[in-house]
N, C-alpha and C. Protein backbone atom coordinates (compact mmCIF):
# COMPACT_ATOMS: atom_id res chain seq x y z
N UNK A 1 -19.07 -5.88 -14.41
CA UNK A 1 -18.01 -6.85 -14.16
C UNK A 1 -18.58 -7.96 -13.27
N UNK A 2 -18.52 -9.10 -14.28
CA UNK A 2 -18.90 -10.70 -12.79
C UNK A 2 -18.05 -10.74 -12.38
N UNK A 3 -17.89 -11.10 -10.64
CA UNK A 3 -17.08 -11.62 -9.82
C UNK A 3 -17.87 -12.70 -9.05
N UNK A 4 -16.63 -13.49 -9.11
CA UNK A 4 -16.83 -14.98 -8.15
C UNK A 4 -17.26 -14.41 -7.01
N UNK A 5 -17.64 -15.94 -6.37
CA UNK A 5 -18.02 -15.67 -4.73
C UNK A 5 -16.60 -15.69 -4.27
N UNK A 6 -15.81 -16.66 -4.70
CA UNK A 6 -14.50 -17.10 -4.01
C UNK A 6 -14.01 -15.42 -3.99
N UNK A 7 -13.88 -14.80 -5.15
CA UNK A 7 -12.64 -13.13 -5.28
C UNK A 7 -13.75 -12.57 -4.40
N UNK A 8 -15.12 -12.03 -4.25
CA UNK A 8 -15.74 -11.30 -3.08
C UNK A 8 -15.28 -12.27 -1.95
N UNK A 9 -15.11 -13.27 -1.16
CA UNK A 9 -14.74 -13.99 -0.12
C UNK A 9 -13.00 -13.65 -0.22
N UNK A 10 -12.50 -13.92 -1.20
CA UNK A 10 -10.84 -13.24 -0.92
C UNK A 10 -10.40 -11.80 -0.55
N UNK A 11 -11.71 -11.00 -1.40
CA UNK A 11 -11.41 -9.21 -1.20
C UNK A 11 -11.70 -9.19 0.13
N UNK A 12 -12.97 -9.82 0.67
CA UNK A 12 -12.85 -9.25 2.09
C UNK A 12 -11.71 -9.78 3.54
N UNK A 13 -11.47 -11.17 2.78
CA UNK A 13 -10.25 -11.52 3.43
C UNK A 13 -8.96 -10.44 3.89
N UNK A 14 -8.63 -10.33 2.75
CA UNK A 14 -7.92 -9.45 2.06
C UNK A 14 -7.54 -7.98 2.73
N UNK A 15 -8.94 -7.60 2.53
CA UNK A 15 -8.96 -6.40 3.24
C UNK A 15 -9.42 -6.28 4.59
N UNK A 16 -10.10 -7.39 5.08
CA UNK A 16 -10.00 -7.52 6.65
C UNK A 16 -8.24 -7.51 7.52
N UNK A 17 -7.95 -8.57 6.89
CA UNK A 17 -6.43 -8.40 6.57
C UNK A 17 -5.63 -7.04 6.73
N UNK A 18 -5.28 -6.38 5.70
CA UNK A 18 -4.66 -4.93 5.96
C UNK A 18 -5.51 -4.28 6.63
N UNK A 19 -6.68 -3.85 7.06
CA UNK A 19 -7.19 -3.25 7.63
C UNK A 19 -6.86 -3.47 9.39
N UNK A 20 -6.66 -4.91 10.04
CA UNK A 20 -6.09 -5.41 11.24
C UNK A 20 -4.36 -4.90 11.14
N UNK A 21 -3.91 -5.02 10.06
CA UNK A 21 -2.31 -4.47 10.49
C UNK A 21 -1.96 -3.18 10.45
N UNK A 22 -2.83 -2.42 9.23
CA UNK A 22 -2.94 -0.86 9.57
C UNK A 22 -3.26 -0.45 10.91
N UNK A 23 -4.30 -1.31 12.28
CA UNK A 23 -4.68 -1.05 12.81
C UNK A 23 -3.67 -1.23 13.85
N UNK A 24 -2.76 -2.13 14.14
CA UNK A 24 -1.34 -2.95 14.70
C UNK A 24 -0.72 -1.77 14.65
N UNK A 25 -0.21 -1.40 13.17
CA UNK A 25 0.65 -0.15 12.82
C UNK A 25 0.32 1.02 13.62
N UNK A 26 -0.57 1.67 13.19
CA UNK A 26 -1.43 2.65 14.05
C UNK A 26 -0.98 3.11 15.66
N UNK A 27 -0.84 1.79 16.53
CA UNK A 27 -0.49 1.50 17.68
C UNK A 27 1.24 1.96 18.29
N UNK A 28 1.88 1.94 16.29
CA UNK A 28 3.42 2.49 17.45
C UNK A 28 3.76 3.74 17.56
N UNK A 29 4.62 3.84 17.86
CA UNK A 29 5.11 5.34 18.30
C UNK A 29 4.99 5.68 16.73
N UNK A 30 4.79 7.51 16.52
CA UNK A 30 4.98 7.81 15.49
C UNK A 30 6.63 8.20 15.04
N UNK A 31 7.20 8.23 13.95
CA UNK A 31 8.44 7.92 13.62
C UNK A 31 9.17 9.87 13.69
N UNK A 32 10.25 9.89 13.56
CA UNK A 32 10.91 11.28 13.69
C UNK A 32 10.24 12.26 12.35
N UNK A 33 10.04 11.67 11.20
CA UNK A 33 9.79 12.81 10.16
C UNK A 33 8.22 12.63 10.07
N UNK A 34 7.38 13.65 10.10
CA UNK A 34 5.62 13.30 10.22
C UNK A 34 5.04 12.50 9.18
N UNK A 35 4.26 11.57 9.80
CA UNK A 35 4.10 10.92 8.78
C UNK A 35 4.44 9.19 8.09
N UNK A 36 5.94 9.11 8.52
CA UNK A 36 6.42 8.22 7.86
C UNK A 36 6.53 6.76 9.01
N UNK A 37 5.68 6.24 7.83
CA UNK A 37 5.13 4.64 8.93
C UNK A 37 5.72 3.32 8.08
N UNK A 38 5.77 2.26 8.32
CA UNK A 38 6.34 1.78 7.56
C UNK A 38 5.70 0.99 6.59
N UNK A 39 4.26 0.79 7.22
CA UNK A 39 3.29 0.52 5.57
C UNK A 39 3.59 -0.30 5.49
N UNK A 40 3.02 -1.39 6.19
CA UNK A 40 2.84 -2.85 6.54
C UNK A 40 1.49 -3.66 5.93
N UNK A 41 0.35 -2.67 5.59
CA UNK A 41 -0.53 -3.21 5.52
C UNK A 41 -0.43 -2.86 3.76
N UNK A 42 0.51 -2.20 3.29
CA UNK A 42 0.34 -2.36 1.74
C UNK A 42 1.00 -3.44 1.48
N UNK A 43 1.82 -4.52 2.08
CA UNK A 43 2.14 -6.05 1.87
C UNK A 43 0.85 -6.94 1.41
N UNK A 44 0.01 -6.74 2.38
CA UNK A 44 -1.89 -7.09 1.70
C UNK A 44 -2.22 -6.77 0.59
N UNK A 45 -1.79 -5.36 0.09
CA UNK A 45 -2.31 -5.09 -0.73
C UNK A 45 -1.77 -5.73 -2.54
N UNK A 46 -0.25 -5.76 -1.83
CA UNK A 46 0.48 -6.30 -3.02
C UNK A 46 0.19 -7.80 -3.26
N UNK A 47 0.35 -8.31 -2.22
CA UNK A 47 -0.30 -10.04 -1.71
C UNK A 47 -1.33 -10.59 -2.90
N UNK A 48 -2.35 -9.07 -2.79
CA UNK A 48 -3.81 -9.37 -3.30
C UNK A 48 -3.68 -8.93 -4.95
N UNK A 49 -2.51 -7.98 -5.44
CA UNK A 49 -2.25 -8.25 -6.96
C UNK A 49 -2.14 -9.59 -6.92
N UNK A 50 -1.00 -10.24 -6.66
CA UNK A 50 -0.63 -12.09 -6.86
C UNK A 50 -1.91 -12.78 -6.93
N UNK A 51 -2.39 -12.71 -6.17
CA UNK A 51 -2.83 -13.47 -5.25
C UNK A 51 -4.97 -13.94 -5.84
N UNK A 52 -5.12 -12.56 -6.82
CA UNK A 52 -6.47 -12.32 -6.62
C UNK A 52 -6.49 -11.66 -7.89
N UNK A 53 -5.48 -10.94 -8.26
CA UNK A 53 -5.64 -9.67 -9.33
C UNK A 53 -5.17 -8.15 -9.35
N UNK A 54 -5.05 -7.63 -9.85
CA UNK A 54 -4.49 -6.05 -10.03
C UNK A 54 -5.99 -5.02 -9.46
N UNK A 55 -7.25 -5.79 -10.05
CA UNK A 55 -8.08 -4.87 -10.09
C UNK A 55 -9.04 -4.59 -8.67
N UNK A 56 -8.96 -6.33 -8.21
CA UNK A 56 -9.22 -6.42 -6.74
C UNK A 56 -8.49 -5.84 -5.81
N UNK A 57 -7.39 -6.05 -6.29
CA UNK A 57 -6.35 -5.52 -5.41
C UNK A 57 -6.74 -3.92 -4.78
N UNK A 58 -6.84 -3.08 -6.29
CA UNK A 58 -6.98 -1.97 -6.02
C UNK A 58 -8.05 -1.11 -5.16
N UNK A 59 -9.41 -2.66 -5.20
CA UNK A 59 -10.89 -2.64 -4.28
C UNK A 59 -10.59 -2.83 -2.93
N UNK A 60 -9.22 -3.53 -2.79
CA UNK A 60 -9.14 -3.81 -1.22
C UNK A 60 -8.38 -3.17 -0.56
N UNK A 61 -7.56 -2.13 -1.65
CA UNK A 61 -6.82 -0.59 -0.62
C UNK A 61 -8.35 0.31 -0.40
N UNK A 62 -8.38 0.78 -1.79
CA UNK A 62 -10.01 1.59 -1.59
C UNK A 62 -11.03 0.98 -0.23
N UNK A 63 -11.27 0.19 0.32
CA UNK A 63 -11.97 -0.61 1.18
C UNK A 63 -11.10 -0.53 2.49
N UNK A 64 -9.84 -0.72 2.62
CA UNK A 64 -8.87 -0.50 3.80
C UNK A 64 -8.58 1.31 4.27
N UNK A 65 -8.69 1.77 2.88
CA UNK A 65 -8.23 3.28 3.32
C UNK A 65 -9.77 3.86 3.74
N UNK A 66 -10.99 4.12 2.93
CA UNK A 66 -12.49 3.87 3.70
C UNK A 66 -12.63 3.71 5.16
N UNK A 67 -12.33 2.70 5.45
CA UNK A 67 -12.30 1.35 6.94
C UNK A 67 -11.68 2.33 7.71
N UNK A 68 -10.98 2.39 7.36
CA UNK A 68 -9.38 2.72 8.40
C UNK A 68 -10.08 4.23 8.66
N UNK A 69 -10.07 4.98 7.41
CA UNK A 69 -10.50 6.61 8.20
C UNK A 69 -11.81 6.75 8.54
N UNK A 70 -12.83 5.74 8.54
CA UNK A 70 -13.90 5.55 9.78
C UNK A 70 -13.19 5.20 10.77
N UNK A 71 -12.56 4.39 11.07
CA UNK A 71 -12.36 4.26 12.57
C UNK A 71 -11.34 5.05 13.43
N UNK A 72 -10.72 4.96 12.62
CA UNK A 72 -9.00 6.21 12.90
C UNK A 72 -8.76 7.58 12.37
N UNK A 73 -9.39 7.58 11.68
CA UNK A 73 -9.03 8.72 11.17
C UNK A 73 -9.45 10.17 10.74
N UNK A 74 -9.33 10.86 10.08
CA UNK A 74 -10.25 12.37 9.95
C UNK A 74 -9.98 12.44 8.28
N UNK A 75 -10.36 14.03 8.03
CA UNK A 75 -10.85 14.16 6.40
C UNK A 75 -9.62 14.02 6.42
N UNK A 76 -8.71 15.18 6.97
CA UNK A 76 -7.10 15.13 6.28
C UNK A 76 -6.18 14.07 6.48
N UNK A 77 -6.27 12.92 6.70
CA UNK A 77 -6.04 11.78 7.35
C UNK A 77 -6.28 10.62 5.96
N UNK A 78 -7.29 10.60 5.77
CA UNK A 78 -8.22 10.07 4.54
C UNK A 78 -7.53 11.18 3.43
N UNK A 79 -7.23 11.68 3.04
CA UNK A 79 -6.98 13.04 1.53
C UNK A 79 -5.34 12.11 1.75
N UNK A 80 -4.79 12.29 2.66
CA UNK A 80 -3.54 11.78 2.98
C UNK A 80 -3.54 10.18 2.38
N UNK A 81 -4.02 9.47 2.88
CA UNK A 81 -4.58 8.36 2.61
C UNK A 81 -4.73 7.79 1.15
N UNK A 82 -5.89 8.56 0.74
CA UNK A 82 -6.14 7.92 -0.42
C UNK A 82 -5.30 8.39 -1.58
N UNK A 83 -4.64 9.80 -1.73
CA UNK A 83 -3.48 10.38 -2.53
C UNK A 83 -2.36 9.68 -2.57
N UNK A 84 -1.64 8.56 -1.59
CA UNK A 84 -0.55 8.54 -1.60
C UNK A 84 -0.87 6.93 -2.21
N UNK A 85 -1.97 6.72 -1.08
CA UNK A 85 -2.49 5.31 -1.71
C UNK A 85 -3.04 4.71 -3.13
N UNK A 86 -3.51 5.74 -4.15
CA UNK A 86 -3.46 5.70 -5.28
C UNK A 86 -2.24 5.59 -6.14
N UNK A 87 -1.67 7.10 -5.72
CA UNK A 87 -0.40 6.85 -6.55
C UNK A 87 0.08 5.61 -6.26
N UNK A 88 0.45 5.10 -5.08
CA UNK A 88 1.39 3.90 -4.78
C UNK A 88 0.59 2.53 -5.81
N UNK A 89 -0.60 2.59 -6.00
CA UNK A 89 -1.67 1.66 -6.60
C UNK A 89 -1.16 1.78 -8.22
N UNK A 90 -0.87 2.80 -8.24
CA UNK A 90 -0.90 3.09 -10.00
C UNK A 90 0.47 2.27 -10.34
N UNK A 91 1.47 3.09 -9.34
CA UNK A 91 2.88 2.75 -9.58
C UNK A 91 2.96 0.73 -9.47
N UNK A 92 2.63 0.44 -8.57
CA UNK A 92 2.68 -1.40 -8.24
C UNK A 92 1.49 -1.83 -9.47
N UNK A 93 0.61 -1.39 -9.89
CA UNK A 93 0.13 -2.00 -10.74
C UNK A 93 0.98 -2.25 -12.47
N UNK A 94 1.26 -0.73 -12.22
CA UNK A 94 2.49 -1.16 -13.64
C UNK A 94 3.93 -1.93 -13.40
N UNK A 95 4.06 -1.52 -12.54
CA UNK A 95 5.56 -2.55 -12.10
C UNK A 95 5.21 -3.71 -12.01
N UNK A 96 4.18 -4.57 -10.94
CA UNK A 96 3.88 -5.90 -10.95
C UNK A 96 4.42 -6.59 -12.23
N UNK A 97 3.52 -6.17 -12.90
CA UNK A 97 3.56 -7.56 -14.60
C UNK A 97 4.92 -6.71 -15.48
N UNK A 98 5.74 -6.17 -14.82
CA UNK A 98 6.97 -5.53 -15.41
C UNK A 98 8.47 -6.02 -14.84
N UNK A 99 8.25 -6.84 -13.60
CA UNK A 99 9.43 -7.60 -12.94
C UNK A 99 9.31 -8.94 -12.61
N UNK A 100 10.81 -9.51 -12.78
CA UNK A 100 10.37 -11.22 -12.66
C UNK A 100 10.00 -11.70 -11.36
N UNK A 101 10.16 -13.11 -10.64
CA UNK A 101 9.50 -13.36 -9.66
C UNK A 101 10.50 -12.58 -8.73
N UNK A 102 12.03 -12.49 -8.74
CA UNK A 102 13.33 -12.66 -7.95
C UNK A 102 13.31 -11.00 -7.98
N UNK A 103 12.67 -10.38 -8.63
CA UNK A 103 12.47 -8.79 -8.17
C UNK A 103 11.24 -8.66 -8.01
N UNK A 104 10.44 -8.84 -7.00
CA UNK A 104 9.15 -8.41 -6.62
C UNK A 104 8.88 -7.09 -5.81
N UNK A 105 10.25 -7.40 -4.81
CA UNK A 105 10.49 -6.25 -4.00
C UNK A 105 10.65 -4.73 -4.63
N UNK A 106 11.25 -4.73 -5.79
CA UNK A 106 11.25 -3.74 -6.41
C UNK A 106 9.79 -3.08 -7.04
N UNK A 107 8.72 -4.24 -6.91
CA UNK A 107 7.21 -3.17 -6.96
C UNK A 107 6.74 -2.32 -5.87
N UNK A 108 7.76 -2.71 -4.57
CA UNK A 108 6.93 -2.61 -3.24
C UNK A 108 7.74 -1.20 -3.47
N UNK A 109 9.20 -0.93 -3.64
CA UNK A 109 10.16 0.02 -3.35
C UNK A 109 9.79 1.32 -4.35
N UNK A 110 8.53 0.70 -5.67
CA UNK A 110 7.77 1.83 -6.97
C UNK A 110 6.75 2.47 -5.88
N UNK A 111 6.10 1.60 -4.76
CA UNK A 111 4.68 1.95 -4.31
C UNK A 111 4.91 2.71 -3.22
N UNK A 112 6.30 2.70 -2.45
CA UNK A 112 6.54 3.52 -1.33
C UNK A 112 6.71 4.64 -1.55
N UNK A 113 7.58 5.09 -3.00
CA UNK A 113 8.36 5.92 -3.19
C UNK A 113 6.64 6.98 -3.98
N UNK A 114 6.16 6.48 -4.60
CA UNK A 114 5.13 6.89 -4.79
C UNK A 114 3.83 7.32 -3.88
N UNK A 115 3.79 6.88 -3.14
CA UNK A 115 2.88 6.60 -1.91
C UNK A 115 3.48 8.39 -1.38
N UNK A 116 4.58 8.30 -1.24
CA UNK A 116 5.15 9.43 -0.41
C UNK A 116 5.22 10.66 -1.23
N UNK A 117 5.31 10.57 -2.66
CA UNK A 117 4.94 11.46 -3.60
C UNK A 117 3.62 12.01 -3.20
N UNK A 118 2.61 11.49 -3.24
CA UNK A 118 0.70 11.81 -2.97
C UNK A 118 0.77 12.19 -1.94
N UNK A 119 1.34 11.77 -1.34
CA UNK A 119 0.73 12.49 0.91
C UNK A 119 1.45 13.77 0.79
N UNK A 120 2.68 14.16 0.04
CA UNK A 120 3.28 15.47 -0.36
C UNK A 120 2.26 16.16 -1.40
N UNK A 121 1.93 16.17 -2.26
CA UNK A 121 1.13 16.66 -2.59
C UNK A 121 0.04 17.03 -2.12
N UNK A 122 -0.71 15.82 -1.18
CA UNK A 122 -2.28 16.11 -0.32
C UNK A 122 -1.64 17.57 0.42
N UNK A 123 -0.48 17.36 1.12
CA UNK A 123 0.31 18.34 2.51
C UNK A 123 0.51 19.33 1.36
N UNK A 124 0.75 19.54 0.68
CA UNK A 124 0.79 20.92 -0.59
C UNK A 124 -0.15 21.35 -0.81
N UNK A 125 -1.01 20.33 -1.19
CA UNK A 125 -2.50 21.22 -1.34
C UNK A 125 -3.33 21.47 -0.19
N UNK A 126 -3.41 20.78 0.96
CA UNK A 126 -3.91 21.56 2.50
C UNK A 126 -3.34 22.54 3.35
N UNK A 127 -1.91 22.73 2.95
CA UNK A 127 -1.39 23.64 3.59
C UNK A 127 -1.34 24.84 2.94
N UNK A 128 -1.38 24.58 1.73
CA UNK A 128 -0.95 25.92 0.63
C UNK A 128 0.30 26.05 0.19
N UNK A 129 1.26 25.48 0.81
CA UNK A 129 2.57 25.97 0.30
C UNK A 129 3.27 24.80 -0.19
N UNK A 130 4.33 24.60 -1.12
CA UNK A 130 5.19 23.51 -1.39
C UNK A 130 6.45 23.28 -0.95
N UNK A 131 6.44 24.15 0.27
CA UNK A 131 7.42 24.26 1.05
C UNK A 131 7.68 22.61 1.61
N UNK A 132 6.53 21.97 1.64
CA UNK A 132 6.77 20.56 2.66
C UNK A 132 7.66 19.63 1.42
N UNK A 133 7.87 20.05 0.54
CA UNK A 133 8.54 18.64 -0.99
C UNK A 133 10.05 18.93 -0.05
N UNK A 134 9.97 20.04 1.14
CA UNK A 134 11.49 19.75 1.11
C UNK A 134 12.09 18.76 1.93
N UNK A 135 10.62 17.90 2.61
CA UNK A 135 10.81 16.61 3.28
C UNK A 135 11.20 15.16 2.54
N UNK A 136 11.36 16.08 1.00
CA UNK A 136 11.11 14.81 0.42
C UNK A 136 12.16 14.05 -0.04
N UNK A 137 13.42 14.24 0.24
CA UNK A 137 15.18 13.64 0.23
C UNK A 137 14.64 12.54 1.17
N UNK A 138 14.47 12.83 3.08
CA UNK A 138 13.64 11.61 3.49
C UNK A 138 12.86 11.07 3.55
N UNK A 139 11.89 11.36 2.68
CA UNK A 139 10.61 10.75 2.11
C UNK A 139 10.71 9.32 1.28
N UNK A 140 12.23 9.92 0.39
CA UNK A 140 12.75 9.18 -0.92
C UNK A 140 13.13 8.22 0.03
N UNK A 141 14.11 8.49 1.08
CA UNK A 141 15.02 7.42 1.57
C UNK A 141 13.72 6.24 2.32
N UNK A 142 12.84 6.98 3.45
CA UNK A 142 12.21 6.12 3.88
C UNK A 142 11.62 5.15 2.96
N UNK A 143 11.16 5.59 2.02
CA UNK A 143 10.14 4.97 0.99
C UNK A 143 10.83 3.86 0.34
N UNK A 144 12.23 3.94 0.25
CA UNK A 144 13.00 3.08 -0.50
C UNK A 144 13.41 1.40 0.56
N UNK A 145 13.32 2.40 2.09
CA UNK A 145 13.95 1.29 3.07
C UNK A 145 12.43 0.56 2.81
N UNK A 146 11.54 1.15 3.61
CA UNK A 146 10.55 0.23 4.14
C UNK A 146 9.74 -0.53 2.73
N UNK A 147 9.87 0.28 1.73
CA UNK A 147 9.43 -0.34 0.36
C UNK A 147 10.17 -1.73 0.05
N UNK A 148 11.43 -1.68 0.31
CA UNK A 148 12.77 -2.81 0.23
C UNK A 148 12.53 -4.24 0.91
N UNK A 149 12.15 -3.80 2.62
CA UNK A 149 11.68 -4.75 3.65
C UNK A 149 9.96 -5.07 3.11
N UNK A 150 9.11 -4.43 2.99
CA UNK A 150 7.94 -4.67 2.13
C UNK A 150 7.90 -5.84 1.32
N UNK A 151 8.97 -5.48 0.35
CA UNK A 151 9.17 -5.93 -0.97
C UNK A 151 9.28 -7.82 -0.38
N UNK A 152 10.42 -7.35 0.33
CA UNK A 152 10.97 -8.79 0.64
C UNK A 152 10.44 -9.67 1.26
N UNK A 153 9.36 -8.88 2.36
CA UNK A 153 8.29 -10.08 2.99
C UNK A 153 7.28 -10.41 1.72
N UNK A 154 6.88 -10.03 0.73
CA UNK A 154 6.02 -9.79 0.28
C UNK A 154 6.66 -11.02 -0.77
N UNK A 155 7.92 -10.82 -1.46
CA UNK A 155 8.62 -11.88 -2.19
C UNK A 155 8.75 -13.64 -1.64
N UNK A 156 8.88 -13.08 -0.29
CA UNK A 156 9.12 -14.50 0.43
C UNK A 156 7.58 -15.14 0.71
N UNK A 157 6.91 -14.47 0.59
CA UNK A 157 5.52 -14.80 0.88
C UNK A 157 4.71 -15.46 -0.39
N UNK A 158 5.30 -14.99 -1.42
CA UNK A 158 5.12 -15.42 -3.09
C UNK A 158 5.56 -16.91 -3.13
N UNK A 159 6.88 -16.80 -2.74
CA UNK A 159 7.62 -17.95 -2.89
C UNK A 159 7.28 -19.16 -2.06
N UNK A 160 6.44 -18.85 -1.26
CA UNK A 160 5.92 -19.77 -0.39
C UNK A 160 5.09 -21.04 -0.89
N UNK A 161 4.76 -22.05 0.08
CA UNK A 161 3.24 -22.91 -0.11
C UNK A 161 2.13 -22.35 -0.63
N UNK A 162 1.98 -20.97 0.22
CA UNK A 162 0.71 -20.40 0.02
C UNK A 162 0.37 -19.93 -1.37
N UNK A 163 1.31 -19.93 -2.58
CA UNK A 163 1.38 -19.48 -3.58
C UNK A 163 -0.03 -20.36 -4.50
N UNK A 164 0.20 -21.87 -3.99
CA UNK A 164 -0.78 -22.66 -4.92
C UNK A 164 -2.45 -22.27 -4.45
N UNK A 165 -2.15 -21.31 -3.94
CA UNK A 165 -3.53 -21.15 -3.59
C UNK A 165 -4.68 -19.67 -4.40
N UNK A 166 -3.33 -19.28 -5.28
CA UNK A 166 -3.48 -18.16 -6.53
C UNK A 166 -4.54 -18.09 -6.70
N UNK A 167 -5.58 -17.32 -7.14
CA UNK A 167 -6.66 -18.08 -8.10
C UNK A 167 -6.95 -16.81 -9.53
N UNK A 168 -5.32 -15.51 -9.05
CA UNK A 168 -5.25 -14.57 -10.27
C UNK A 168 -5.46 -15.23 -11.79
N UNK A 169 -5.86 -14.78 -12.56
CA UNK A 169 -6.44 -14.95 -13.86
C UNK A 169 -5.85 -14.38 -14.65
C-alpha cells in the first residue's frame, strides 16, 4: 500500500492526538462500574475515518492503544484495550459510510456499545468466568451515553471549518 507523506504526517497527528487525551482521560477519577471511561480519545479516532480514511483510521487506534499500554498500562490493560478497541473499529467502520452527515453520532453510539462488548469478553476470557456479561445492562447504558456525547462532538466537529481540510479519498 502507497501512502502520502501528507496521510503518514496526518496518522501521526492523529494519533499523537488521542494518545494526549487518553492520557488527560487517564488522569480522572475512575467511574463507579470498573472500567467505564468515557472514551474521549476515540473522537480522534472517528475524526481520522472523515478526516484521512477508514483504514488509517484503524492505524491510529492500533498506534494509540500500543502508545498508551507502553506508558500506562500492563498486558491485561492492553488485551482490554485492543478487544474492545477493535470491535468498536469494526462496528464505526461499517456504520461510518452507512449514516448521513446529521447522524454521525450514531457511529460513535455502534463503537461504544461495541467497545464494551470486547473488554467483556477480554474480562471473560482472563477471569474464566462469564459471570462479568452481568455488568453488561450498564455497560449498554454507559456505552450509549458517552457514545451519544462522542457522537455529537465528533458531528459538530465534521460540520465545522475544519472539514475543508479532508483529504479522505
Amino acid at each position: 500500500m502507497k501512502i502520502s507523506v501528507q496521510k503518514i504526517a496526518l496518522i501521526g497527528i492523529f494519533t499523537a492526538l488521542s494518545l494526549i487525551i487518553f492520557m488527560v482521560e487517564a488522569q480522572f477519577p475512575v467511574m463507579p462500574i470498573g472500567g467505564m471511561k468515557l472514551g474521549l480519545a476515540n473522537i480522534v479516532t472517528m475524526a481520522a475515518m472523515l478526516f484521512i480514511g477508514r483504514k488509517e483510521a484503524g492505524l491510529v487506534l492500533l498506534l494509540r492503544i500500543v502508545l498508551a499500554a507502553g506508558l500506562y498500562g500492563t498486558v491485561v490493560s492492553f488485551a482490554f484495550s485492543l478487544t474492545g478497541g477493535i470491535l468498536a473499529y469494526l462496528a464505526m467502520y461499517i456504520a461510518v459510510s452507512r449514516v448521513g452527515e446529521n447522524q454521525l453520532w450514531v457511529t460513535s453510539v455502534f463503537g461504544g456499545f461495541f467497545h464494551n462488548i470486547g473488554q467483556l469478553c477480554a474480562a471473560a476470557v482472563i477471569s474464566g468466568t462469564w459471570a462479568v456479561f452481568s455488568l453488561l445492562p450498564y455497560l449498554i447504558i454507559s456505552g450509549i451515553l458517552t457514545g451519544t456525547l462522542n457522537g455529537l462532538i465528533l458531528q459538530r466537529l465534521w460540520k465545522s471549518p475544519l472539514r475543508k481540510y479532508s483529504i479522505k479519498r
